[in-house]
Structure formats: C-alpha cells, structure tokens
C-alpha atoms as a PDB file:
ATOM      1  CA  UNK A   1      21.757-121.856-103.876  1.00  0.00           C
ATOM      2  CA  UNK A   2      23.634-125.177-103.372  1.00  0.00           C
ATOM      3  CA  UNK A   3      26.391-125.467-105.566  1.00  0.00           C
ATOM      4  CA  UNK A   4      29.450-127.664-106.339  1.00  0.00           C
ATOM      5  CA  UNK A   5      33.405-126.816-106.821  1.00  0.00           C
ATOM      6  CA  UNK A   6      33.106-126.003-110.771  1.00  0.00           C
ATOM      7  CA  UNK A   7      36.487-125.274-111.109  1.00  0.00           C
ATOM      8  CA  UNK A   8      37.395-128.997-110.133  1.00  0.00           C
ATOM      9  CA  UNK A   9      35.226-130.072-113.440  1.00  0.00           C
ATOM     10  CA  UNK A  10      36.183-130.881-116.734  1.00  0.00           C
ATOM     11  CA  UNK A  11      33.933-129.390-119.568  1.00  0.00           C
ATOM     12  CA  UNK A  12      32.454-131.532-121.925  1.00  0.00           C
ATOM     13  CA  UNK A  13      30.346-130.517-125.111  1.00  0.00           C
ATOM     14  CA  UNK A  14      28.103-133.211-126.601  1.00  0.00           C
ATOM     15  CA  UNK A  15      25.913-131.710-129.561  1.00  0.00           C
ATOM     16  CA  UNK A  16      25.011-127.915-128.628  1.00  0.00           C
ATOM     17  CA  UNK A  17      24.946-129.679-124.778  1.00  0.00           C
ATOM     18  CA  UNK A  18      27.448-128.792-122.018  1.00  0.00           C
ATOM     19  CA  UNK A  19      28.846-131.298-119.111  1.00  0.00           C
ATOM     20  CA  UNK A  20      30.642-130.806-116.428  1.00  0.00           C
ATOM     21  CA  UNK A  21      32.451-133.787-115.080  1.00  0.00           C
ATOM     22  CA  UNK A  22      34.137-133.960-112.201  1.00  0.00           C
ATOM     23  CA  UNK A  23      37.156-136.168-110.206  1.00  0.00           C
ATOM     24  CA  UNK A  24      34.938-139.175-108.616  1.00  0.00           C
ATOM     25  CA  UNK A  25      34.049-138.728-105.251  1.00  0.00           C
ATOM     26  CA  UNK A  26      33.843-140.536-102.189  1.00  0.00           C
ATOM     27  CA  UNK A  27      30.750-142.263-102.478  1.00  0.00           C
ATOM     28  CA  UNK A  28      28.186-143.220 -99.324  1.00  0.00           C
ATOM     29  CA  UNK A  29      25.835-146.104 -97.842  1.00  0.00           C
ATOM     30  CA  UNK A  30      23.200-144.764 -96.038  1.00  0.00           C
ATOM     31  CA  UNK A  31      20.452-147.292 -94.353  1.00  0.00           C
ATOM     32  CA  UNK A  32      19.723-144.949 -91.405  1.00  0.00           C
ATOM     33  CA  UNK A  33      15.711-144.202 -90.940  1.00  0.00           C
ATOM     34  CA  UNK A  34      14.991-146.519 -94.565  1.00  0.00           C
ATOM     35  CA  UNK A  35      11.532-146.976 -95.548  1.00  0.00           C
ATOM     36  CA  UNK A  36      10.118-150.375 -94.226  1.00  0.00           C
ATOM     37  CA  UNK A  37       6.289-150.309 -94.654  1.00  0.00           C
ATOM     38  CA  UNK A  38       4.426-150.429 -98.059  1.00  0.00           C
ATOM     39  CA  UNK A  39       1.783-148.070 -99.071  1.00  0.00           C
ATOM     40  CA  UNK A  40      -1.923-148.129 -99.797  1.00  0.00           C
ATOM     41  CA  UNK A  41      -1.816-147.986-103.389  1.00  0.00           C
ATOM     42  CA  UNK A  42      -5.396-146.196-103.262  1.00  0.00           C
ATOM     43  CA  UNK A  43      -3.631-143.558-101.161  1.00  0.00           C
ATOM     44  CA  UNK A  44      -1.173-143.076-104.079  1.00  0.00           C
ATOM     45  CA  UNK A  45      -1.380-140.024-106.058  1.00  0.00           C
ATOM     46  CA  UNK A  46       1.131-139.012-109.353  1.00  0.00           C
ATOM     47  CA  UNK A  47       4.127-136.488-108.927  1.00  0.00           C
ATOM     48  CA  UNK A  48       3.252-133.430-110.450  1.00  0.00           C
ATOM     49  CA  UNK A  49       5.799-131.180-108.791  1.00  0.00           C
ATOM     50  CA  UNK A  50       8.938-129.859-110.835  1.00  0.00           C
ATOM     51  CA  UNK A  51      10.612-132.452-112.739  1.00  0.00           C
ATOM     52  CA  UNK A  52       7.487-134.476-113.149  1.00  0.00           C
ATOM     53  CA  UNK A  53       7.158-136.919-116.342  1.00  0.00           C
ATOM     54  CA  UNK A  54       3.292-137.414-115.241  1.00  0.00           C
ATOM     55  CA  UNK A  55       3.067-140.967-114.507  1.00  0.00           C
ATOM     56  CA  UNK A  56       5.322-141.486-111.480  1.00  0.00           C
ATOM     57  CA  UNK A  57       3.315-142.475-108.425  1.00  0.00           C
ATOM     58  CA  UNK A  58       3.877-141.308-104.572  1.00  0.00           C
ATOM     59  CA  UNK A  59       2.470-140.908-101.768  1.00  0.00           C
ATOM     60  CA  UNK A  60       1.360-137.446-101.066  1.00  0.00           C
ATOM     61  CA  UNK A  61       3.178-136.643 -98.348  1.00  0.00           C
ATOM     62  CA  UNK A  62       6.339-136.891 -99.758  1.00  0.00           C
ATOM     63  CA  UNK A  63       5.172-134.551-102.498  1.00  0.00           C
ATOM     64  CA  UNK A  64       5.993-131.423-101.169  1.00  0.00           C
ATOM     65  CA  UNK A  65       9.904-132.811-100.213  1.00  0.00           C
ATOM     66  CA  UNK A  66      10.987-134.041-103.692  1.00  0.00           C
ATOM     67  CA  UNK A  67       9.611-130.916-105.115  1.00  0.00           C
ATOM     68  CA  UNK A  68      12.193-129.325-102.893  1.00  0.00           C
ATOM     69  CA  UNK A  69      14.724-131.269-104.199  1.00  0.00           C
ATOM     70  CA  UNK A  70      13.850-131.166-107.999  1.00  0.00           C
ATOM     71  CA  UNK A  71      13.566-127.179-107.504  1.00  0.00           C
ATOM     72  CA  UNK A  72      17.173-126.880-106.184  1.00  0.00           C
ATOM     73  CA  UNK A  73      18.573-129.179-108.083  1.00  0.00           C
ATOM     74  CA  UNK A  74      16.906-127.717-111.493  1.00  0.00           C
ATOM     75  CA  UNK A  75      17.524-124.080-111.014  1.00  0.00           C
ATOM     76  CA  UNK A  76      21.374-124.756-110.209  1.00  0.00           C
ATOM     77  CA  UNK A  77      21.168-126.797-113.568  1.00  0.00           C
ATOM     78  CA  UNK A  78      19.523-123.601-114.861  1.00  0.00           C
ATOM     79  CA  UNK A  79      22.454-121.650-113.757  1.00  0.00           C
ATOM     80  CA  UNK A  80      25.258-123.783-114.195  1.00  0.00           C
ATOM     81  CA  UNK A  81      24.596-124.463-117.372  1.00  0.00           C
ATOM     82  CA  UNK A  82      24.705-128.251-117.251  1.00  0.00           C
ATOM     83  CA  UNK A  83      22.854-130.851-119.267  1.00  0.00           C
ATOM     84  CA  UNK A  84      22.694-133.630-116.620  1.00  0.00           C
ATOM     85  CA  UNK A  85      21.287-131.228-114.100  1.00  0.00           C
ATOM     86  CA  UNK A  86      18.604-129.993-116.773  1.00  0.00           C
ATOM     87  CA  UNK A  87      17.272-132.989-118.187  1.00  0.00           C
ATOM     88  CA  UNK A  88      16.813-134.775-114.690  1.00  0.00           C
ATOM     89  CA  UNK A  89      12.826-136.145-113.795  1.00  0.00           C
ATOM     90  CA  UNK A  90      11.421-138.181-111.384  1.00  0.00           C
ATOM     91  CA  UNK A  91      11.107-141.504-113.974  1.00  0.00           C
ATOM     92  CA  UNK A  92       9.311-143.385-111.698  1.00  0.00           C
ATOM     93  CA  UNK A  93       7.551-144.324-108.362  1.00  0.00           C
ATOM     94  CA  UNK A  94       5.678-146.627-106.830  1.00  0.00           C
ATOM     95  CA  UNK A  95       5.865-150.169-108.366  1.00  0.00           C
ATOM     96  CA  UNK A  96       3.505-153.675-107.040  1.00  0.00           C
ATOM     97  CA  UNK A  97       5.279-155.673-104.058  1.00  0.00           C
ATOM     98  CA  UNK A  98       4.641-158.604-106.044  1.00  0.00           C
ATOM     99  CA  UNK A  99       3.875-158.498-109.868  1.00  0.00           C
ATOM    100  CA  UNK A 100       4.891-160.640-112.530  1.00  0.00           C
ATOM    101  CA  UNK A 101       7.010-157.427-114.219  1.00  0.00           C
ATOM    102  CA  UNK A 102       9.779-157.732-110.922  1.00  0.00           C
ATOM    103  CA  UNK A 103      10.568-161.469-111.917  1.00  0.00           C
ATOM    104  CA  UNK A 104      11.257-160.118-115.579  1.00  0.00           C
ATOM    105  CA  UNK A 105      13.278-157.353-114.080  1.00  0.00           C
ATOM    106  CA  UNK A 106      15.176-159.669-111.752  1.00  0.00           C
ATOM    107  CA  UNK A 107      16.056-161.763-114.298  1.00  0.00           C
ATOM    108  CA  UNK A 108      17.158-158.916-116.376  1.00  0.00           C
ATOM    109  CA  UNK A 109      19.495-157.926-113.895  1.00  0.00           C
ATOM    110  CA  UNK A 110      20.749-161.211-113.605  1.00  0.00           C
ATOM    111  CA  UNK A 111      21.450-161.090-117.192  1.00  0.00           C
ATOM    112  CA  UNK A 112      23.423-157.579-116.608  1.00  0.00           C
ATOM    113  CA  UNK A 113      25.699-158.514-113.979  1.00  0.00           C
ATOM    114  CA  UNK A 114      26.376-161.687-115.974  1.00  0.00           C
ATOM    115  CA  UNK A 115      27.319-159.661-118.867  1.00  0.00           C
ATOM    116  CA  UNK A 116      29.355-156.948-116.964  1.00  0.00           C
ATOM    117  CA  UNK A 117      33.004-157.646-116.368  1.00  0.00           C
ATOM    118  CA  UNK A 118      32.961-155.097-113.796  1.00  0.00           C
ATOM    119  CA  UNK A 119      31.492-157.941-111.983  1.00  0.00           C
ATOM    120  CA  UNK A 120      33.836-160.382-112.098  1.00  0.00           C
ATOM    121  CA  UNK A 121      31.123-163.152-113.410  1.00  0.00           C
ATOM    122  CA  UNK A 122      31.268-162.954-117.231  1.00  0.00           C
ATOM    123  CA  UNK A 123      32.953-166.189-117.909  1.00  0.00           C
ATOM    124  CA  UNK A 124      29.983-167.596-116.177  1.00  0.00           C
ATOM    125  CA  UNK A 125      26.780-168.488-117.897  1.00  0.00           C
ATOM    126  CA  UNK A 126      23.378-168.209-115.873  1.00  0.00           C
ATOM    127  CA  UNK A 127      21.184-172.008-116.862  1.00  0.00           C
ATOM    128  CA  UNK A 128      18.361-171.754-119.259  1.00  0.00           C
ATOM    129  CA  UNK A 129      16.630-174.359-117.124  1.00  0.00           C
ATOM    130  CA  UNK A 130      16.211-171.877-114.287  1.00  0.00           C
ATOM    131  CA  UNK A 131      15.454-168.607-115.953  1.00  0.00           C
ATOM    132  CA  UNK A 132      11.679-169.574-115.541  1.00  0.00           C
ATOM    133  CA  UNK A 133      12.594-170.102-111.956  1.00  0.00           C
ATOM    134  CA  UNK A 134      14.193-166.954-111.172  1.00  0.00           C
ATOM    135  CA  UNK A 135      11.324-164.832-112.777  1.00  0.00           C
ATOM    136  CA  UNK A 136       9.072-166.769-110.053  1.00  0.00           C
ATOM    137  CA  UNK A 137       7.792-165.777-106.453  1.00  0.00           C
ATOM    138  CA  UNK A 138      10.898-166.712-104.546  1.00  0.00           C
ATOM    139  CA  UNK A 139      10.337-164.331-101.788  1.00  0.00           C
ATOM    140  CA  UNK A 140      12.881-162.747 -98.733  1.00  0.00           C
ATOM    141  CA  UNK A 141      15.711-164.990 -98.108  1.00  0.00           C
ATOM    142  CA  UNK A 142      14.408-167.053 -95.465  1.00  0.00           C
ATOM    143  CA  UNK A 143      12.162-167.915 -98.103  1.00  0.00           C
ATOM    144  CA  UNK A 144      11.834-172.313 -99.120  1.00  0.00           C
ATOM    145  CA  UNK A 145      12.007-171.383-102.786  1.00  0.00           C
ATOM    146  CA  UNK A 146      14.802-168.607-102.698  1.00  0.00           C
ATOM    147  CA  UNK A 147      16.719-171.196-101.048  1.00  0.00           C
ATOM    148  CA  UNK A 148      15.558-173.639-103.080  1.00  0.00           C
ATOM    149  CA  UNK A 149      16.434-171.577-106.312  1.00  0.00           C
ATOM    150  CA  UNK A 150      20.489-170.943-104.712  1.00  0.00           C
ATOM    151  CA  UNK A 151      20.779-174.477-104.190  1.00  0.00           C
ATOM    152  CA  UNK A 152      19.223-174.920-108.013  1.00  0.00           C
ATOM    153  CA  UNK A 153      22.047-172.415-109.357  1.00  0.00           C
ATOM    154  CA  UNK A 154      24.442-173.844-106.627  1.00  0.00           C
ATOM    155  CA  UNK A 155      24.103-176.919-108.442  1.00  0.00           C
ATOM    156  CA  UNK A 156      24.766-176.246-112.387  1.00  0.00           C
ATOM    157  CA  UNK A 157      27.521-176.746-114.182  1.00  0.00           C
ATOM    158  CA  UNK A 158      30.418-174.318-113.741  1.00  0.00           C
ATOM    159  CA  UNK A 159      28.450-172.875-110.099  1.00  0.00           C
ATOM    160  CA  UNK A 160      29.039-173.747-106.383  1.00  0.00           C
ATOM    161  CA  UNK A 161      27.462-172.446-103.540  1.00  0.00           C
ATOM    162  CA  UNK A 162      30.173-169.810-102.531  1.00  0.00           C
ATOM    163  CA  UNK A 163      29.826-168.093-106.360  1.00  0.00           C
ATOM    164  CA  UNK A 164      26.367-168.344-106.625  1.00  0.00           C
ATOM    165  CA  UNK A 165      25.860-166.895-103.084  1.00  0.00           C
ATOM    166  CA  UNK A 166      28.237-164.079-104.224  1.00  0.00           C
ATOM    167  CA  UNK A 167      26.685-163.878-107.678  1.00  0.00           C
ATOM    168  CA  UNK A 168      22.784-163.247-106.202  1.00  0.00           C
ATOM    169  CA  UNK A 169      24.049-161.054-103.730  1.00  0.00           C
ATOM    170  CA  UNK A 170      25.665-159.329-106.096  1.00  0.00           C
ATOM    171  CA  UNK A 171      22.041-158.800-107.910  1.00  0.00           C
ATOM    172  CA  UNK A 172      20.716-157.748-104.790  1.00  0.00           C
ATOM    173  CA  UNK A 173      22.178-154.752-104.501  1.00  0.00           C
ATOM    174  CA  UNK A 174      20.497-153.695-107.720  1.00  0.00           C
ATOM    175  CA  UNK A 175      16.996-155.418-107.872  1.00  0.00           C
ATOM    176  CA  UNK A 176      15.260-157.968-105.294  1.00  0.00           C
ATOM    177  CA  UNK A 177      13.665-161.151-106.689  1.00  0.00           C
ATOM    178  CA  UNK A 178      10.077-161.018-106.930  1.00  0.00           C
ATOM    179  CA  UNK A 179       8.666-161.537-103.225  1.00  0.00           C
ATOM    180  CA  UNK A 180      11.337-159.729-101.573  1.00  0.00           C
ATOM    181  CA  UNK A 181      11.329-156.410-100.007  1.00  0.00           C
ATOM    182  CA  UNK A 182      11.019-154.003-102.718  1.00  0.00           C
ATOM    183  CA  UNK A 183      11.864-150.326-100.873  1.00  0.00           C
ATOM    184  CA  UNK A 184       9.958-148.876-104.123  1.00  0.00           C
ATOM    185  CA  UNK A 185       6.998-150.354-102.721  1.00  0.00           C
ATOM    186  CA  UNK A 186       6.720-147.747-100.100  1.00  0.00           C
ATOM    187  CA  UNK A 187       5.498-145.197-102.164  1.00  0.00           C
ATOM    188  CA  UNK A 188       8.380-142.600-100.818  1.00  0.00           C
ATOM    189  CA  UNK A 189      10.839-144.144-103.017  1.00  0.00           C
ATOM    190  CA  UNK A 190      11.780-143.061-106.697  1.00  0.00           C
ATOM    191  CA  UNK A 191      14.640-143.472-109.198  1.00  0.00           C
ATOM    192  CA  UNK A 192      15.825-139.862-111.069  1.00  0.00           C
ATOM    193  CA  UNK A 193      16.646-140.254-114.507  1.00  0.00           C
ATOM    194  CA  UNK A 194      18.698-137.480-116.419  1.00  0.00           C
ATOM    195  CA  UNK A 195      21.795-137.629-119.525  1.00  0.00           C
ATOM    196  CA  UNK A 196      25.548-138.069-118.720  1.00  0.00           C
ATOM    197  CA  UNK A 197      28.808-137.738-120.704  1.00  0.00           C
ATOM    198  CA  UNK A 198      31.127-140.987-120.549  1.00  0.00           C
ATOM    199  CA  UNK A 199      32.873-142.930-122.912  1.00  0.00           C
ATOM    200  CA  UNK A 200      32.239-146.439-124.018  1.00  0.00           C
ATOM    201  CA  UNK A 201      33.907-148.125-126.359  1.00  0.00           C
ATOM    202  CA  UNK A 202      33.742-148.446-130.235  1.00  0.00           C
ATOM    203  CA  UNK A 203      32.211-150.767-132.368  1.00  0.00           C
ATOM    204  CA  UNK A 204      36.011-152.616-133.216  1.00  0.00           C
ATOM    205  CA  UNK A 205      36.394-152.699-129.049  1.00  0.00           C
ATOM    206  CA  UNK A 206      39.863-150.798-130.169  1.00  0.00           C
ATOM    207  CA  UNK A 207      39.255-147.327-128.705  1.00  0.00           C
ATOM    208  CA  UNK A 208      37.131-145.117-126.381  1.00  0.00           C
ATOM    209  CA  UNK A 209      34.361-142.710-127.947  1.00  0.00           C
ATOM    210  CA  UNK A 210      32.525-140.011-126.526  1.00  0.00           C
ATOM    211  CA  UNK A 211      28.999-140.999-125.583  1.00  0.00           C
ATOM    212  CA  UNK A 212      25.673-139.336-124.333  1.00  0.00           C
ATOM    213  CA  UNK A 213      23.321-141.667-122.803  1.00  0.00           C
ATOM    214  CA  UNK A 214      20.388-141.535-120.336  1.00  0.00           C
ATOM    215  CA  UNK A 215      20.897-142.963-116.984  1.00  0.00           C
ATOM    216  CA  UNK A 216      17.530-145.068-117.147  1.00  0.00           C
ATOM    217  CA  UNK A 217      18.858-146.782-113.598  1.00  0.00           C
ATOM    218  CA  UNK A 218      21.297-149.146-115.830  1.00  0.00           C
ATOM    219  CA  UNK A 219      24.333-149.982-113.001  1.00  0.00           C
ATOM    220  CA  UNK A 220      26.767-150.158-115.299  1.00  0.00           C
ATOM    221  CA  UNK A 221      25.810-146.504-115.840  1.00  0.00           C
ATOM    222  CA  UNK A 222      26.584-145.441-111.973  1.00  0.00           C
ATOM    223  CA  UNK A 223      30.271-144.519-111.725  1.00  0.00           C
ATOM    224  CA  UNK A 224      30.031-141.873-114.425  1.00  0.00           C
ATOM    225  CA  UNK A 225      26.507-140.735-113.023  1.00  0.00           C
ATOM    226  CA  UNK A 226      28.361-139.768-110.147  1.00  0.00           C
ATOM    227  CA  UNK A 227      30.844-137.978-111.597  1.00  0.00           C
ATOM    228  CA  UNK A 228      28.299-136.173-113.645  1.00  0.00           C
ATOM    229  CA  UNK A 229      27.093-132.826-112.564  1.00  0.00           C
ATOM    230  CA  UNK A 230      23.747-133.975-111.353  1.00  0.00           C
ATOM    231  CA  UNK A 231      25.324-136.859-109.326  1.00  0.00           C
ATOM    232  CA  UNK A 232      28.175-135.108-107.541  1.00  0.00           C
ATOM    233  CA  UNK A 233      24.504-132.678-105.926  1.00  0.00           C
ATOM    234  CA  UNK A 234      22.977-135.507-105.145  1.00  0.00           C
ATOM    235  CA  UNK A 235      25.725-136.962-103.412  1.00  0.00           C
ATOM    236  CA  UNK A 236      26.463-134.162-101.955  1.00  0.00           C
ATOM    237  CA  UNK A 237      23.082-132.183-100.973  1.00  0.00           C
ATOM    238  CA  UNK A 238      20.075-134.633-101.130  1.00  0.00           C
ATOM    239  CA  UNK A 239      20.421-135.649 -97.569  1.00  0.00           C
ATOM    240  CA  UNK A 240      19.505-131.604 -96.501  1.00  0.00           C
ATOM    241  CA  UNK A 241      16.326-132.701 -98.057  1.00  0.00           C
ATOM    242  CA  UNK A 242      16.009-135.841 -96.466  1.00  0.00           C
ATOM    243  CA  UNK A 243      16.385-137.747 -99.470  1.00  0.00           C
ATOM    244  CA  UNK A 244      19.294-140.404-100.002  1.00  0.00           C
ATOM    245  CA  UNK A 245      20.529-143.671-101.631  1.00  0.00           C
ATOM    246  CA  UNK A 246      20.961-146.526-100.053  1.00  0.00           C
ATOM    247  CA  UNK A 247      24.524-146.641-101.392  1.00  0.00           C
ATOM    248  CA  UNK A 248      25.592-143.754-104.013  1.00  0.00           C
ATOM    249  CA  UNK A 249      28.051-145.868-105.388  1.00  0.00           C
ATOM    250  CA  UNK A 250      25.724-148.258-106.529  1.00  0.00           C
ATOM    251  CA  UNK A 251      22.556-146.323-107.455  1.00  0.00           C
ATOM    252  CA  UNK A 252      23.230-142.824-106.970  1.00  0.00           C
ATOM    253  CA  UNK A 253      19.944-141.501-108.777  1.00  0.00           C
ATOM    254  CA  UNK A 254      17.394-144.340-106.146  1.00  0.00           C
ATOM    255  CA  UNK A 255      16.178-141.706-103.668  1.00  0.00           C
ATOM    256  CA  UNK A 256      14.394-143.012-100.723  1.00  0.00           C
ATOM    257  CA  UNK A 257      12.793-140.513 -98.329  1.00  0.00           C
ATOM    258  CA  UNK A 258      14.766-140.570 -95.039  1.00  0.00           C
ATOM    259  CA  UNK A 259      12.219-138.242 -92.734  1.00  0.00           C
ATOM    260  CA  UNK A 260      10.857-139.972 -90.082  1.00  0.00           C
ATOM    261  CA  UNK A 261       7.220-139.561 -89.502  1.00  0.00           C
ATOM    262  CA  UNK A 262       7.144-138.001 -86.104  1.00  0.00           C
ATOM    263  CA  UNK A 263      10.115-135.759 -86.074  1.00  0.00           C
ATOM    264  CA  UNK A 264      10.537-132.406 -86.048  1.00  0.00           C
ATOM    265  CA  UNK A 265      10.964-130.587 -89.073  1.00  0.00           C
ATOM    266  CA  UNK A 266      13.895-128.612 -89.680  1.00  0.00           C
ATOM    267  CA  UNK A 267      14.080-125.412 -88.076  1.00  0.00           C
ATOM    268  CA  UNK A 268      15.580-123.604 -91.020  1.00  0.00           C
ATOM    269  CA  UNK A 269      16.404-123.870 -94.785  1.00  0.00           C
ATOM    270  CA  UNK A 270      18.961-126.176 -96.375  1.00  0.00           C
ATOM    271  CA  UNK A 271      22.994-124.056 -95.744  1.00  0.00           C
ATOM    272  CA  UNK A 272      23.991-122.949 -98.968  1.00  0.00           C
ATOM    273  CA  UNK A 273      27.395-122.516-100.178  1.00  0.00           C
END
C-alpha cells in the first residue's frame, strides 16, 4: 500500500472526523506528455469505477487507470483513518470546448482572483462594461478578440497593459476564457473533490477558526489541500498511475492522464512503501 510519513502530521478532529495535516511540501509542474486532442463526446461514457458520483464523463479508456488511483488512494484513507482521503470522488469530467457555461466560469474566476489578496490585485476593480465581454468567445491568445478584450481591460481606469497582462495570466492558470484550450475537453481529464481542515478567519476578521470545507476546485482552497492527507498522495503517488497536475501548487486535485497512447505499459505494479 502507498503510504505517507504519518508521524510528520498533525491530528486534527472536526465533528466525529479525523485529519491529518501535514508540513507543506514541495509542490510540482508537470506538462510532460499533456493531453492535446479533444474527444468525441459520443465516445464518452460516465465513471463508474470507485469514487464515482455518477455523472462525471470520460473516455473509456482511461476508466480502468483512475479506478486504480481512486482504489489506492481510498483504501489507504480506509486505513489511515483520514477524512480527506475518504470523502474524495471524481466530481467531474468532460466539459464542452466551447459552451456558454466556460464564459460564466471565466468570469467567475476573474471575480476570485480579484477578490483574493493572495493575488496581489484586490485594490483593483474588474469594469462592469466588460464583464459581458469576458463571458464571450475570445478564443487562444492569438485570438483578434482576446487581444481585443486585454487591450479593452488595458484601457480602464486604474489598468495598464503590464497589470492586466499579469492579471489574465494570472486567471489562466486556473480557468481559460471560453475558446481557449480547455485540457478538460479531452475527456482524460477530471478534477477530485474531497473535505480538508484549515482555518479561515472569523466573522469580526479578528481571529482564526477551525474550518471544514469541501475542496470544490476553489484556488484559494489549494495550499491547505496539499497539506491535507489526500493531497500530500496525490502529490506524491499519482504520477505511478500516470495521473498528474499540471502544477500541484495551483490545482493539486486537476488530474490529467499522462500515458501516452502507444507506450508500453508498465512492467510491474506501483513500489509501495
């Protein structure tokens, strides 16, 4: 069974619910072998492997490998005891290269990194006049009307080009406006979802409470995902699988089949420790 350094954890109780959080770790950007070609939605069938929620959609040769993952990474949950490790499920799948729901999204996340002051851009305010823009088609960045739309932003009050350049790249690494490459789009592609402990602040902003919150793919969420039990495997272990993130200090629950098509697979199971 693949398991972590427990005894480098601290142990949390939230409700009847155990945690086990651990020191961050060094975190990893992987864009070796990423998925580039989208899949024939009629070719697309739901996850119904371990850790299924029923509605995710994959392709079904990828099947097989995230059950492999969700199996090893639920029965050390089992074991361990651990409530991020147990409650983790393949939330979601396949989603349309271009559909009207990514522009929402995209402006969403616009909205987030705005708000975050992780970011550095929360004394900033993102125009009115262009939300309807940035929920548009505005396509890969060679694109006339993504460059269009950062000359637009470029252009507002309190913006230049060298902020909002940062600022949209900055929203990049989380979601791509609608047009752009979408990796989810592959059908190989899914986001985990599963509980953490962390702390967020109180109502009165004067002091840090204990918190237990879904993951739900919310950045903001990442650096105490990875400390969590289930993010310190994945960071770990998903790669004997051939799963990873493109960057596991961004997203460390995105999990993008790495397997190329036409190699060999491996000759034995994934080492143990």
């Amino acid at each position: 069974m693949l398991r972590l350094q427990k005894e480098k954890a601290v142990v949390h109780t939230f409700g009847n619910r155990t945690y086990y959080v651990f020191p961050a770790p060094a975190p990893h950007a992987n864009r070796l072998n990423r998925p580039t070609k989208y899949a024939d939605e009629k070719a697309l069938k739901a996850y119904a492997g371990r850790g299924a929620n029923g509605s995710a959609m994959l392709l079904p040769e990828v099947h097989s490998a995230v059950n492999d993952l969700m199996t090893a990474l639920l029965d050390y949950g089992k074991e361990l005891g651990d409530n991020s490790l147990q409650t983790a499920v393949v939330q979601n799948g396949w989603r349309p290269p271009d559909d009207p729901s990514q522009g929402v999204n995209y402006l969403a996340n616009i909205n987030m990194v705005i708000k975050s002051p992780q970011f550095g851009f929360s004394k900033l305010t993102f125009p009115k006049s262009l939300e309807a823009e940035a929920q548009s088609y505005l396509g890969d960045p060679g694109d006339s009307r993504w460059k269009a739309f950062v000359r637009h932003l470029s252009d507002a009050p309190g913006w230049d080009a060298a902020t909002a350049t940062r600022f949209l790249n900055t929203v990049a690494n989380y979601y791509v406006p609608r047009g752009g490459f979408n990796p989810h789009s592959t059908g190989v592609v899914f986001d985990l979802n599963f509980s953490i402990y962390h702390h967020v602040r109180s109502r009165d902003q004067k002091a840090l409470v204990e918190a237990e919150d879904p993951v739900d793919a919310h950045p903001v969420l990442n650096e105490a995902a990875l400390r969590s039990a289930a993010g310190m495997w994945l960071n770990t272990y998903s790669m004997q699988f051939n799963f990873d993130s493109y960057n596991t200090g961004k997203e460390i629950w995105h999990m993008e089949w790495r397997r190329v098509k036409d190699s060999k697979p491996p000759d034995s199971k994934p080492k143990t420790k």
